[in-house]
PDB file of N, CA and C in Angstrom:
ATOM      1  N   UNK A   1       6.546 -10.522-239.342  1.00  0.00           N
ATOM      2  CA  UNK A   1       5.189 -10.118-239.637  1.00  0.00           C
ATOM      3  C   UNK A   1       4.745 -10.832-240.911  1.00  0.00           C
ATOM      4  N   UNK A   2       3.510 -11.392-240.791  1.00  0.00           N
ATOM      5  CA  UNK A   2       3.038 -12.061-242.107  1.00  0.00           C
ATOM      6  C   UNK A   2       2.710 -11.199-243.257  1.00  0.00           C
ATOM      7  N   UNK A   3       3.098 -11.399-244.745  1.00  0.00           N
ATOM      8  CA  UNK A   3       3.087 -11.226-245.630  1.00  0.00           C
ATOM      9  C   UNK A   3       0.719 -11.316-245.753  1.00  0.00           C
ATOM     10  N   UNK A   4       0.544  -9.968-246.283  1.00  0.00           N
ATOM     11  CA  UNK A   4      -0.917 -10.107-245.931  1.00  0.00           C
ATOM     12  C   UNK A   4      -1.189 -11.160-247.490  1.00  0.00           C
ATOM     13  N   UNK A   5      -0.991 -11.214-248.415  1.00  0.00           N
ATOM     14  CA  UNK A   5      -1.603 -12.613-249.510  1.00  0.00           C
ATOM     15  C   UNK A   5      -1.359 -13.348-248.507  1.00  0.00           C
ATOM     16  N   UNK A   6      -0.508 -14.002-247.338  1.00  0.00           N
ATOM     17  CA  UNK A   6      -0.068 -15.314-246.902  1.00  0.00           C
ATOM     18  C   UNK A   6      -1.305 -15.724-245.764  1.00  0.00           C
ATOM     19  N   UNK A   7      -1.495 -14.415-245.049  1.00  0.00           N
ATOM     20  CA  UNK A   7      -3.136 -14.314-244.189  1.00  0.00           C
ATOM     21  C   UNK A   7      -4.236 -14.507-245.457  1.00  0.00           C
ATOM     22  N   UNK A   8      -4.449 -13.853-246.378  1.00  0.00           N
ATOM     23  CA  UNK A   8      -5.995 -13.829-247.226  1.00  0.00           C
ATOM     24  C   UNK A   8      -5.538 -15.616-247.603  1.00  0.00           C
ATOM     25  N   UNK A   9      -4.493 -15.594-248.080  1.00  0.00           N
ATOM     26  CA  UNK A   9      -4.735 -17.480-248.178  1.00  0.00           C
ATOM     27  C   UNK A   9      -5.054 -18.194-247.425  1.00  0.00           C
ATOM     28  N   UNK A  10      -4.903 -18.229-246.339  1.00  0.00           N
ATOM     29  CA  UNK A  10      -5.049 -18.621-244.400  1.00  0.00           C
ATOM     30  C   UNK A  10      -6.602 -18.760-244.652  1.00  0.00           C
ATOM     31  N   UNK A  11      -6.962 -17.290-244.759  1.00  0.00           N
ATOM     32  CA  UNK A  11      -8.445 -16.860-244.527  1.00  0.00           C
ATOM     33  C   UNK A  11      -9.032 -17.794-245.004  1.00  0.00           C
ATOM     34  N   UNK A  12      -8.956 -17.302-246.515  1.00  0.00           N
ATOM     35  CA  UNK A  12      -9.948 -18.020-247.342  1.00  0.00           C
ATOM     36  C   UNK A  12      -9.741 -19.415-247.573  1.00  0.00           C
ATOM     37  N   UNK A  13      -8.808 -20.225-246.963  1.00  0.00           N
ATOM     38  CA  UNK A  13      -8.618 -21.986-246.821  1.00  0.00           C
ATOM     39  C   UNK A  13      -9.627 -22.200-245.850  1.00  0.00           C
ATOM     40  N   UNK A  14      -9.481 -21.624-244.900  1.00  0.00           N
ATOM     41  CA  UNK A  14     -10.188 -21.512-243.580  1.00  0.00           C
ATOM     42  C   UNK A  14     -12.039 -21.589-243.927  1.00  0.00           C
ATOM     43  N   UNK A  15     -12.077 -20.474-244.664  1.00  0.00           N
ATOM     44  CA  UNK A  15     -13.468 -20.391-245.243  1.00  0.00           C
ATOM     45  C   UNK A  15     -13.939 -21.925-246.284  1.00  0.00           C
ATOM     46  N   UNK A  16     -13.403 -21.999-246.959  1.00  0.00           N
ATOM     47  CA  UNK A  16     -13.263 -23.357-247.561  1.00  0.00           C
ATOM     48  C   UNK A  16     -13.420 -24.906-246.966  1.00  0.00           C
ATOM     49  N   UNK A  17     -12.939 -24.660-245.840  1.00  0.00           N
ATOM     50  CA  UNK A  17     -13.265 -25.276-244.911  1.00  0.00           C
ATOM     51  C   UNK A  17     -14.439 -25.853-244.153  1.00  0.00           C
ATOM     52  N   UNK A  18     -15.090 -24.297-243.760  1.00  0.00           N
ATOM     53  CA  UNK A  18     -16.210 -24.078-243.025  1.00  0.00           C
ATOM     54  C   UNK A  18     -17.512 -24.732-244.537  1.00  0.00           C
ATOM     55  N   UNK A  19     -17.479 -24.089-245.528  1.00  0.00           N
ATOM     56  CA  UNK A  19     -18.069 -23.997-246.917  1.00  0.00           C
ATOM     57  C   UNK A  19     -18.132 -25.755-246.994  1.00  0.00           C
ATOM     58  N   UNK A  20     -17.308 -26.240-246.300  1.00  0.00           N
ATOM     59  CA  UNK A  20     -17.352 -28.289-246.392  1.00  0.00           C
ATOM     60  C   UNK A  20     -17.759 -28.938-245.424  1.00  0.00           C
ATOM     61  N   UNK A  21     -17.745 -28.130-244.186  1.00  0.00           N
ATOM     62  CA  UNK A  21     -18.493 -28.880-242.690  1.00  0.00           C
ATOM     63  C   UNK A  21     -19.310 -28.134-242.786  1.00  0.00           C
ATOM     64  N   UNK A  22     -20.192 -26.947-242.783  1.00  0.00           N
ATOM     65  CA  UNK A  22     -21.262 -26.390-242.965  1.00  0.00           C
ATOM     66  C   UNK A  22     -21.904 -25.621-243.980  1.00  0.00           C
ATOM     67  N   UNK A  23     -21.906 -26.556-245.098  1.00  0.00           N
ATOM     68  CA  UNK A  23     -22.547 -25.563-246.291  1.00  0.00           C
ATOM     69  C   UNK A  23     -23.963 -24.959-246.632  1.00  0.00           C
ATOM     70  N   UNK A  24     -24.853 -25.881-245.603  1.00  0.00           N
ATOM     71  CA  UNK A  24     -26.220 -24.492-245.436  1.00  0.00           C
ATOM     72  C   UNK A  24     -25.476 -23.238-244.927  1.00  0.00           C
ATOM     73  N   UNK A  25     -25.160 -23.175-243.836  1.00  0.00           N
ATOM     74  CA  UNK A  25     -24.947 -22.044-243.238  1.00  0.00           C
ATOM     75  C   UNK A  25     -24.058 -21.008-243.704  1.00  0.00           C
ATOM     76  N   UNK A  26     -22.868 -21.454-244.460  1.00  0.00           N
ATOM     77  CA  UNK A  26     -21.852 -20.741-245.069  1.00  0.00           C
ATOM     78  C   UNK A  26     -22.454 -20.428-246.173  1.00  0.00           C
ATOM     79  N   UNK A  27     -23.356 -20.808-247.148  1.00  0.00           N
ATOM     80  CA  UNK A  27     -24.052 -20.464-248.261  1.00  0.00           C
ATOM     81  C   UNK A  27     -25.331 -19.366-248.083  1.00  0.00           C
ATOM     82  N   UNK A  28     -26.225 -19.643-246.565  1.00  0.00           N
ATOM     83  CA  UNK A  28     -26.200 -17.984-246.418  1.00  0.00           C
ATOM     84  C   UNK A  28     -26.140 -17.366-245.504  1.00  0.00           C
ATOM     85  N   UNK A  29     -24.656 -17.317-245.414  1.00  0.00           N
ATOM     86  CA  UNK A  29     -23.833 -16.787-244.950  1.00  0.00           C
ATOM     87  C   UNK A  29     -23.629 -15.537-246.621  1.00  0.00           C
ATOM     88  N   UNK A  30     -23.066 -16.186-247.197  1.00  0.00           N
ATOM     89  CA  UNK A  30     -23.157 -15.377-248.336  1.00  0.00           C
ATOM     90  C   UNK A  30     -24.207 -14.843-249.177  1.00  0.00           C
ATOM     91  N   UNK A  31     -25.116 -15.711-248.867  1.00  0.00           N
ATOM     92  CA  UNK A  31     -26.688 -14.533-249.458  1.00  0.00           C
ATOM     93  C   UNK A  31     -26.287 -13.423-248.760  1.00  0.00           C
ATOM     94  N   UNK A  32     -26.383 -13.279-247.362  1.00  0.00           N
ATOM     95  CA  UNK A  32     -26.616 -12.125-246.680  1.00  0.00           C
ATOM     96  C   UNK A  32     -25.284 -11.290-247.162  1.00  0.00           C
ATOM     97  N   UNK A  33     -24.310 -12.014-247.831  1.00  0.00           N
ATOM     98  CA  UNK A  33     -23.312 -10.792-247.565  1.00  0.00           C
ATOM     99  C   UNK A  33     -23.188 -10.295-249.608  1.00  0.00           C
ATOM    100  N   UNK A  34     -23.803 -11.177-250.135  1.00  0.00           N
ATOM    101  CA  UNK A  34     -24.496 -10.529-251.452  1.00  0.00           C
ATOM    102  C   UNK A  34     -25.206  -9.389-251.516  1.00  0.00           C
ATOM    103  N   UNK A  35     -25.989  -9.540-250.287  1.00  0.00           N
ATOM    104  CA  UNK A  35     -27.387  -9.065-250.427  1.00  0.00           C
ATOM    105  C   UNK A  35     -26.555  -7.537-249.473  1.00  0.00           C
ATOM    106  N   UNK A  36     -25.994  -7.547-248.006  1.00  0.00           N
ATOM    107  CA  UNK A  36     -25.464  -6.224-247.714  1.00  0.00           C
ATOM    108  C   UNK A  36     -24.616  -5.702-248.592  1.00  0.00           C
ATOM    109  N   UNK A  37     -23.461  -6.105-249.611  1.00  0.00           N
ATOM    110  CA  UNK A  37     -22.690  -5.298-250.584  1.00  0.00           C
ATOM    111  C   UNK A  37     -23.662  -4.650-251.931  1.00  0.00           C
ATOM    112  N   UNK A  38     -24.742  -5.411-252.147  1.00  0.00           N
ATOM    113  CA  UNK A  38     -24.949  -4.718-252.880  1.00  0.00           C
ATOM    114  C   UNK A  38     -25.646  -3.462-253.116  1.00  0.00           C
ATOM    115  N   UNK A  39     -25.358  -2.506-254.587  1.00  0.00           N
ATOM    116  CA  UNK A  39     -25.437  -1.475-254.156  1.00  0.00           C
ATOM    117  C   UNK A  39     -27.081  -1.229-254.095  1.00  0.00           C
ATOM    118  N   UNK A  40     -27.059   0.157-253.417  1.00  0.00           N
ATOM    119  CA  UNK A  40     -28.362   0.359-252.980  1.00  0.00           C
ATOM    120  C   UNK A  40     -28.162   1.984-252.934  1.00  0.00           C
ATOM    121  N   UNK A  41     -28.568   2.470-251.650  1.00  0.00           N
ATOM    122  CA  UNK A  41     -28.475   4.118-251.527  1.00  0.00           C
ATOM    123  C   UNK A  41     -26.973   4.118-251.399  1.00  0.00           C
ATOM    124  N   UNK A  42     -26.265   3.261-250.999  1.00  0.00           N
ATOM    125  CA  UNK A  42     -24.456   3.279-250.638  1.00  0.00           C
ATOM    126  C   UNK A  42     -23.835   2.503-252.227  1.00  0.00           C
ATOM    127  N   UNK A  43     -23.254   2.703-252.685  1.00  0.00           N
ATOM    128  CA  UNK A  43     -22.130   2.299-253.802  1.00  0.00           C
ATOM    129  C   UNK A  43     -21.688   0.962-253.150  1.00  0.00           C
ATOM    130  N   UNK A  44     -21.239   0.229-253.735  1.00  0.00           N
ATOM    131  CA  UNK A  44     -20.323  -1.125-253.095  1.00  0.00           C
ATOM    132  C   UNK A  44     -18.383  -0.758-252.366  1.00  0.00           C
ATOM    133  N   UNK A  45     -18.298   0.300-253.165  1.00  0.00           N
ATOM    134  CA  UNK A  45     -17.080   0.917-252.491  1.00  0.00           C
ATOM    135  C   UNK A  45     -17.426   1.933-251.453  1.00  0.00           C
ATOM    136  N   UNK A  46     -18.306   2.121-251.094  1.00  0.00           N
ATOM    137  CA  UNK A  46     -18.793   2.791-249.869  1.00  0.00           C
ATOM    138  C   UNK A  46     -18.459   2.186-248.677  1.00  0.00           C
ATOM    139  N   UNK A  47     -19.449   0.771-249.277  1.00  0.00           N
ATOM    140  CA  UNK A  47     -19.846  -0.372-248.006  1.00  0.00           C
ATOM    141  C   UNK A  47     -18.797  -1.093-248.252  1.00  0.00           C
ATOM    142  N   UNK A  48     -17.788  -1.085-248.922  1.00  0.00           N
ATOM    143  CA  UNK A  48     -16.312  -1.796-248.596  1.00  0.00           C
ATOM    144  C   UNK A  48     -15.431  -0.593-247.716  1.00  0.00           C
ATOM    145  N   UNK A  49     -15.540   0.361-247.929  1.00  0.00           N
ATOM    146  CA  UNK A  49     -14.871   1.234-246.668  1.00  0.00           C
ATOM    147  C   UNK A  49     -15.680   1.268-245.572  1.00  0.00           C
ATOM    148  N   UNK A  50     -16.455   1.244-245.278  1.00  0.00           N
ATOM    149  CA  UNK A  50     -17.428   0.861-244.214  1.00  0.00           C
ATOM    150  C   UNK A  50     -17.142  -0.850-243.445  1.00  0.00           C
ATOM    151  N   UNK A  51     -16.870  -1.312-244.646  1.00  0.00           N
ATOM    152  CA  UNK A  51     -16.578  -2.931-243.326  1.00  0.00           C
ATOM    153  C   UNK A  51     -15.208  -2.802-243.127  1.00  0.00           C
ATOM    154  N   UNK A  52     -14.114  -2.303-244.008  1.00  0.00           N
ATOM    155  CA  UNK A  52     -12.581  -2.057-243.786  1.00  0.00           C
ATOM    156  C   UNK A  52     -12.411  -1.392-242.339  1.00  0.00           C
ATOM    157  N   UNK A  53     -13.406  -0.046-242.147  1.00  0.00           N
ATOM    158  CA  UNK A  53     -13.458   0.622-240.965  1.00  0.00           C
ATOM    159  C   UNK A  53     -13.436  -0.629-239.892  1.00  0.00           C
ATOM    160  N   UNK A  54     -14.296  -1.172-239.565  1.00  0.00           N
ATOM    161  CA  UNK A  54     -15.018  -2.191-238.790  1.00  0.00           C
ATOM    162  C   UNK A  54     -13.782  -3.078-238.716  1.00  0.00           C
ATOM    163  N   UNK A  55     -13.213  -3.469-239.805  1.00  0.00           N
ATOM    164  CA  UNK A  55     -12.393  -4.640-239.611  1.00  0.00           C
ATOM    165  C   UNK A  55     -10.787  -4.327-238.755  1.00  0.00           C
ATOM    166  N   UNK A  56     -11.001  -2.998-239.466  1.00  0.00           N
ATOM    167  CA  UNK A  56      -9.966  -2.558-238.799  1.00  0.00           C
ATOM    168  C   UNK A  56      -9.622  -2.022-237.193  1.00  0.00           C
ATOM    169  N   UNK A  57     -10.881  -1.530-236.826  1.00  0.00           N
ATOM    170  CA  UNK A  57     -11.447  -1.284-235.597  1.00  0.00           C
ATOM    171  C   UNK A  57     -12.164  -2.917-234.668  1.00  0.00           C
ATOM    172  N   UNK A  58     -11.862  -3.595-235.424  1.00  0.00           N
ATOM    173  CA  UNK A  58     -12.179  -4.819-234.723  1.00  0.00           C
ATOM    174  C   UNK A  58     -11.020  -5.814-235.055  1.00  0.00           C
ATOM    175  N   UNK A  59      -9.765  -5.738-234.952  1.00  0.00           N
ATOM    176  CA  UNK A  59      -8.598  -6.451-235.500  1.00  0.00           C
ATOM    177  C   UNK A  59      -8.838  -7.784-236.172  1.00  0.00           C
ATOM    178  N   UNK A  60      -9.389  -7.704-237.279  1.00  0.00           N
ATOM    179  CA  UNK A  60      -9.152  -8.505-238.110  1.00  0.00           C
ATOM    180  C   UNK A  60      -8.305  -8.774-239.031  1.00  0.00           C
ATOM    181  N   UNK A  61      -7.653  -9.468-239.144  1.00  0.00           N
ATOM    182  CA  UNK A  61      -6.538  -9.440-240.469  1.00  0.00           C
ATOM    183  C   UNK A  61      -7.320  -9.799-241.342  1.00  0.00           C
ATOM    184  N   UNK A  62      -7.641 -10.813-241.403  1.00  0.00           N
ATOM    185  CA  UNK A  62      -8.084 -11.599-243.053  1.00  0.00           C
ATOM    186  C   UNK A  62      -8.947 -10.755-243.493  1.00  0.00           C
ATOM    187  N   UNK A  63      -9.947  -9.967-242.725  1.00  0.00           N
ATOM    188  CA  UNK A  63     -10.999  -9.637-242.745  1.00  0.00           C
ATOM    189  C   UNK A  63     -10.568  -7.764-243.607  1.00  0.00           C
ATOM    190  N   UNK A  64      -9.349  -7.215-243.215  1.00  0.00           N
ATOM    191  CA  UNK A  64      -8.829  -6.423-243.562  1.00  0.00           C
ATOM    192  C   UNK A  64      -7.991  -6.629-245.200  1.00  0.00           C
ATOM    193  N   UNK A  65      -7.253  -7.822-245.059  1.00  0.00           N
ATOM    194  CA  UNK A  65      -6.925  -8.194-246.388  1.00  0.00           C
ATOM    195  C   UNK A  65      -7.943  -7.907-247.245  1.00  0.00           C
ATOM    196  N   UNK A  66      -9.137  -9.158-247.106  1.00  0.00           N
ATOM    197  CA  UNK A  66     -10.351  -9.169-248.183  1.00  0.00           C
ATOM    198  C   UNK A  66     -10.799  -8.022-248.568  1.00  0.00           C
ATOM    199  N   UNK A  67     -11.110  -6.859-247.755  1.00  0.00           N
ATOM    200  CA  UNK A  67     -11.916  -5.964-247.678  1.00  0.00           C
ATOM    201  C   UNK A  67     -10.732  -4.975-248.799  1.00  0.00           C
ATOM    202  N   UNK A  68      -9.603  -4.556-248.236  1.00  0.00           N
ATOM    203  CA  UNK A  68      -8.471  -3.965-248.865  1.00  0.00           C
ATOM    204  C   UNK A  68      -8.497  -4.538-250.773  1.00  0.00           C
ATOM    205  N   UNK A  69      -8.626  -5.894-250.963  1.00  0.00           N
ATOM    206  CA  UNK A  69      -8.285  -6.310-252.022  1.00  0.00           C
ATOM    207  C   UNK A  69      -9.301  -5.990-252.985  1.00  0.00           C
ATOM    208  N   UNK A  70     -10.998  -6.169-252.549  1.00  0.00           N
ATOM    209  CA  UNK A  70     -11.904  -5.571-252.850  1.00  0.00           C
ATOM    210  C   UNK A  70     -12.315  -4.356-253.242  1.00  0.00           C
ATOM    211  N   UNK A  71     -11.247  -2.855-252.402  1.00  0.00           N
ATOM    212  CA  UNK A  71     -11.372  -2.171-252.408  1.00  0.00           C
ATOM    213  C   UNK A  71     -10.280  -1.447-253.729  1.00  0.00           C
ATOM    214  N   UNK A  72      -9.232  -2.424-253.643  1.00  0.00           N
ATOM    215  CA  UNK A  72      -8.350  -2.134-254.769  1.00  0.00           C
ATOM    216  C   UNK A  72      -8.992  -2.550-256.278  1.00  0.00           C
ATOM    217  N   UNK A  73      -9.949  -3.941-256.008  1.00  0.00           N
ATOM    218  CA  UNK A  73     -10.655  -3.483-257.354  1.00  0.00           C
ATOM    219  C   UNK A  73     -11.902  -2.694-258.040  1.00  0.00           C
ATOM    220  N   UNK A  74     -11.918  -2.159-257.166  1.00  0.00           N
ATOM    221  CA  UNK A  74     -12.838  -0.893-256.990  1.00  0.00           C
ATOM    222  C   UNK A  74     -12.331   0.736-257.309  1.00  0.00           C
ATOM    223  N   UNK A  75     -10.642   0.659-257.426  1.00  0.00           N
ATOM    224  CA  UNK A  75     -10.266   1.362-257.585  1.00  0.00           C
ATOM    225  C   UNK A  75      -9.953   2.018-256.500  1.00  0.00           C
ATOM    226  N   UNK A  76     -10.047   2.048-255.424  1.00  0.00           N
ATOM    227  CA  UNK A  76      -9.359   3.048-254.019  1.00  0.00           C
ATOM    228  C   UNK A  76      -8.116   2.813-254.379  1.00  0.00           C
ATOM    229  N   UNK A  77      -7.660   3.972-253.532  1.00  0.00           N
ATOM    230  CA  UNK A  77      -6.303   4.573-253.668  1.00  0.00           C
ATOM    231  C   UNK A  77      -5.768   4.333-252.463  1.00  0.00           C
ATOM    232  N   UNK A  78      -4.119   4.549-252.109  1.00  0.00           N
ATOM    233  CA  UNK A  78      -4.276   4.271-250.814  1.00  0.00           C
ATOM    234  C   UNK A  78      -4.101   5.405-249.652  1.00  0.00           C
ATOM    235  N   UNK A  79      -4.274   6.514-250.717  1.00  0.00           N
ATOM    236  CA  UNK A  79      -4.535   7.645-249.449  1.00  0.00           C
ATOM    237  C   UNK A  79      -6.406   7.508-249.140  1.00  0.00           C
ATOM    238  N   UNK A  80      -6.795   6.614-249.408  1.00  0.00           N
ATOM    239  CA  UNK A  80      -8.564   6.770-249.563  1.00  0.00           C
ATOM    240  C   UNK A  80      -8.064   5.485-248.273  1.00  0.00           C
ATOM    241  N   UNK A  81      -7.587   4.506-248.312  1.00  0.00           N
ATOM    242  CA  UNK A  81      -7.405   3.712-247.358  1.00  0.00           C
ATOM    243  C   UNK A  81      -7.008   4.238-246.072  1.00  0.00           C
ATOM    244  N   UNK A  82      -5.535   5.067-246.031  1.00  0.00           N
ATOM    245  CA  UNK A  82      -5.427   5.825-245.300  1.00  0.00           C
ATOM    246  C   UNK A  82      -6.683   6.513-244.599  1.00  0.00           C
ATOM    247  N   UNK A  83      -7.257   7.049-244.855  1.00  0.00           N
ATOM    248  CA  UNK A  83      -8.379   8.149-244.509  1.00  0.00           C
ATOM    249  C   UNK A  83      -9.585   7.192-243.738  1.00  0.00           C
ATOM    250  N   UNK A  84      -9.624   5.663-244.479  1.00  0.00           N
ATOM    251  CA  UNK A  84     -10.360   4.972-243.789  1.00  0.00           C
ATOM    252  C   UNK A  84      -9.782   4.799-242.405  1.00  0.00           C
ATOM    253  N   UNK A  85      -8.405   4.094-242.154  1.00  0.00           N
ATOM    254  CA  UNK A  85      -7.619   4.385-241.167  1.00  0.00           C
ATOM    255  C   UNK A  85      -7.934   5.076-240.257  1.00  0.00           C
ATOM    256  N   UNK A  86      -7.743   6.114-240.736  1.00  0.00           N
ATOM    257  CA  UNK A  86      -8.196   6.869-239.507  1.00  0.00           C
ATOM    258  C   UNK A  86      -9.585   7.666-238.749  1.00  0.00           C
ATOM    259  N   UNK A  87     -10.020   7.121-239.623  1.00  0.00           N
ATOM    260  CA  UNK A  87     -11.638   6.865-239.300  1.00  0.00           C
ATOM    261  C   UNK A  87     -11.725   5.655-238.159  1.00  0.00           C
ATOM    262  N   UNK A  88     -11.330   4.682-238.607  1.00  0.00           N
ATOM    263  CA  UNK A  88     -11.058   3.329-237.621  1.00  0.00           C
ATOM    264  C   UNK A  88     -10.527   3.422-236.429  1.00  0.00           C
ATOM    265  N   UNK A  89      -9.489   4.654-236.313  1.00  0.00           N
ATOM    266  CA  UNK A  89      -8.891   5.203-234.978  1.00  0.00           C
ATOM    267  C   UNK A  89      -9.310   5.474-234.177  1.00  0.00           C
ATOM    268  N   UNK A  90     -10.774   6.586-234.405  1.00  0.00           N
ATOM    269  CA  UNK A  90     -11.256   7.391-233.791  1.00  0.00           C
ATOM    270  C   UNK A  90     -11.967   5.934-233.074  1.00  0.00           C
ATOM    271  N   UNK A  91     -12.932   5.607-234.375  1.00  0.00           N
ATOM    272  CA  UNK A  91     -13.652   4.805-233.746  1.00  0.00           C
ATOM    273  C   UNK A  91     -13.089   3.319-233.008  1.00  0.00           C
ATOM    274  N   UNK A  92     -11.759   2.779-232.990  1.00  0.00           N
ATOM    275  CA  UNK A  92     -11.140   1.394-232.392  1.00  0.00           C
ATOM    276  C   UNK A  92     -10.321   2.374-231.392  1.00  0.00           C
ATOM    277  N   UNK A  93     -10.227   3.279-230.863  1.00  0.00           N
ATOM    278  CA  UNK A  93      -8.802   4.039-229.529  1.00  0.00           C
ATOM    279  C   UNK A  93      -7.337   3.543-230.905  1.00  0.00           C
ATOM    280  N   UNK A  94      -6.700   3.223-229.661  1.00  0.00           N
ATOM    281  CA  UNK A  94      -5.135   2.941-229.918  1.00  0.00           C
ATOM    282  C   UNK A  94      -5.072   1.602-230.628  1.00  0.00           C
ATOM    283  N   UNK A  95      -5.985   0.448-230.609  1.00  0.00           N
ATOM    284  CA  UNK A  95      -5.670  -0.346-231.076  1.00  0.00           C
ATOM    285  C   UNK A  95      -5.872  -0.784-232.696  1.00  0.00           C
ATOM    286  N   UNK A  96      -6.762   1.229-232.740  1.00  0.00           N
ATOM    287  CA  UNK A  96      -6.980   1.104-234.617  1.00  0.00           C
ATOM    288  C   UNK A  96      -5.910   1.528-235.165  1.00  0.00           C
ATOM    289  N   UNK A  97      -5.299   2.232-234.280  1.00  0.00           N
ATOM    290  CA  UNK A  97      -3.660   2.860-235.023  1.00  0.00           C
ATOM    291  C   UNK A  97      -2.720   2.179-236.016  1.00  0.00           C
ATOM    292  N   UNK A  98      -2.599   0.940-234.655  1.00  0.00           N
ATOM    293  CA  UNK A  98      -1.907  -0.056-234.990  1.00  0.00           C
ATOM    294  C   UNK A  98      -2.396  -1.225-236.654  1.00  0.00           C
ATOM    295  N   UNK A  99      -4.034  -1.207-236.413  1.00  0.00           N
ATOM    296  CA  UNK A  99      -4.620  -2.125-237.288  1.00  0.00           C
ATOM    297  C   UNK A  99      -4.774  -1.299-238.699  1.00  0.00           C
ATOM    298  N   UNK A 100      -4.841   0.031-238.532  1.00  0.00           N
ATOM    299  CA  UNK A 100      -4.880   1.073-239.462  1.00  0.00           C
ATOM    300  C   UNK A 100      -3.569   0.853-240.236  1.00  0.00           C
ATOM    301  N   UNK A 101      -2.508   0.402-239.861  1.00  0.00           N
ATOM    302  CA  UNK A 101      -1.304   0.760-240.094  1.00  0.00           C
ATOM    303  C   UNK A 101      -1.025  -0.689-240.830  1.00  0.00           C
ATOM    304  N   UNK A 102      -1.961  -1.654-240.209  1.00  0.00           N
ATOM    305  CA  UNK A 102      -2.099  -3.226-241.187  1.00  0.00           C
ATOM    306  C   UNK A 102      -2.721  -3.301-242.341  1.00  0.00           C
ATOM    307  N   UNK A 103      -3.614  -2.272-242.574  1.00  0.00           N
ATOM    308  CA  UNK A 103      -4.849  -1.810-244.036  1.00  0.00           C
ATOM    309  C   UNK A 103      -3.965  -1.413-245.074  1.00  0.00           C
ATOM    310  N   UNK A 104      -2.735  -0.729-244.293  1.00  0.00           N
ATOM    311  CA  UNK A 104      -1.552   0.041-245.682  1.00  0.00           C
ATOM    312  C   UNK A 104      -0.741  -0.843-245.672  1.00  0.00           C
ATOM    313  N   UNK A 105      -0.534  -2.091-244.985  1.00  0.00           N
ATOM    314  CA  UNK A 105       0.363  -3.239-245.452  1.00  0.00           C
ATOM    315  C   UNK A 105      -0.178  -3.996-246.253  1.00  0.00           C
ATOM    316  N   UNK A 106      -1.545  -4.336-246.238  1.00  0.00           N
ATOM    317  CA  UNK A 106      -2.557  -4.967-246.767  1.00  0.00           C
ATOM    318  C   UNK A 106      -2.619  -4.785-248.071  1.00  0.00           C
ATOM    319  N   UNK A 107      -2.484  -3.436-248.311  1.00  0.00           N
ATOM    320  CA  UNK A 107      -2.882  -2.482-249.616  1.00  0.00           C
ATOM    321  C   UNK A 107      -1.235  -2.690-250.458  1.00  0.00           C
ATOM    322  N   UNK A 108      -0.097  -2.461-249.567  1.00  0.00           N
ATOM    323  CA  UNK A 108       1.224  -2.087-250.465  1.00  0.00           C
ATOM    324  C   UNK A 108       1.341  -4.219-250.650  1.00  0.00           C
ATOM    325  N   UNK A 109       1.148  -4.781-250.007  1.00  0.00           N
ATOM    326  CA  UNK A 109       1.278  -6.170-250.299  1.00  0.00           C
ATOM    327  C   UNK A 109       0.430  -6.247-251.813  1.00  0.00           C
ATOM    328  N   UNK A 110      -0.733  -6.657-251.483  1.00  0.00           N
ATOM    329  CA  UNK A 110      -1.743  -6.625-252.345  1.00  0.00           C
ATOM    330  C   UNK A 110      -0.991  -5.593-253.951  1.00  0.00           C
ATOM    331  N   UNK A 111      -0.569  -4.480-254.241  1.00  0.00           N
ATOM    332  CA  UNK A 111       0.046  -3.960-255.344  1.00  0.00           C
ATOM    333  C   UNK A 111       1.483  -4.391-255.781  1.00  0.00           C
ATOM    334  N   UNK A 112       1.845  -5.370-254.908  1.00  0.00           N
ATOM    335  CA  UNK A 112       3.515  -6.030-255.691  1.00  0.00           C
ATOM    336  C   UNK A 112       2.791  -6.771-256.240  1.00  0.00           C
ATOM    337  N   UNK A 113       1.683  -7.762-255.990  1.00  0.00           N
ATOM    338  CA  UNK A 113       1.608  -8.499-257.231  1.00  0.00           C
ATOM    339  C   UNK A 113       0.603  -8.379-258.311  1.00  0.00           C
ATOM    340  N   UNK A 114       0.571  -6.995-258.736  1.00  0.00           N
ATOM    341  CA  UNK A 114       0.361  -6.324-259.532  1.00  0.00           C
ATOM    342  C   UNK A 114       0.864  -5.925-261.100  1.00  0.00           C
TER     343      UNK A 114
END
């Protein structure tokens, strides 16, 4: 099983990538995702448990890393991750169980190199 820093590096090379063959689009690409995190009637750690849900309910890894790492500097805990988890369950069946269970690898990775 991959080490989740070894996916968010993956990810974000990947993104880096895209950011060099398409930099209109990847640039707003990130307006828009400036513009949805920030806060508003929701906190930014709201709407980071809110896309964690999603990511997790939509098997994303990288997408779970980022969101997790974000959320750790935000201060979540990882029974607050947990809880997202299983929020993601209800809403992904059986296959959020499993991805739920990648958010707390995500999270205990992410705190060794701490």
């Amino acid at each position: 099983m991959a080490h989740f820093n070894e996916i968010n590096t993956t990810a974000q090379g990947n993104t880096k990538k895209l950011q060099k063959s398409i930099p209109d689009t990847m640039k707003s690409f990130k307006n828009l995702q400036d513009a949805a995190y920030a806060p508003g009637a929701l906190d930014k750690k709201t709407k980071e448990f809110a896309a964690l849900a999603y990511a997790i309910a939509d098997k994303c890894e990288g997408c779970i890393g980022n969101h997790v790492n974000k959320l750790i500097k935000l201060g979540a805990s990882r029974e607050e991750i947990a809880e997202i988890a299983g929020v993601a369950i209800v809403m992904g069946g059986g296959p959020g169980s499993v991805y739920g269970g990648k958010a707390l690898q995500a999270y205990d990775d992410a705190m060794e190199d701490q």
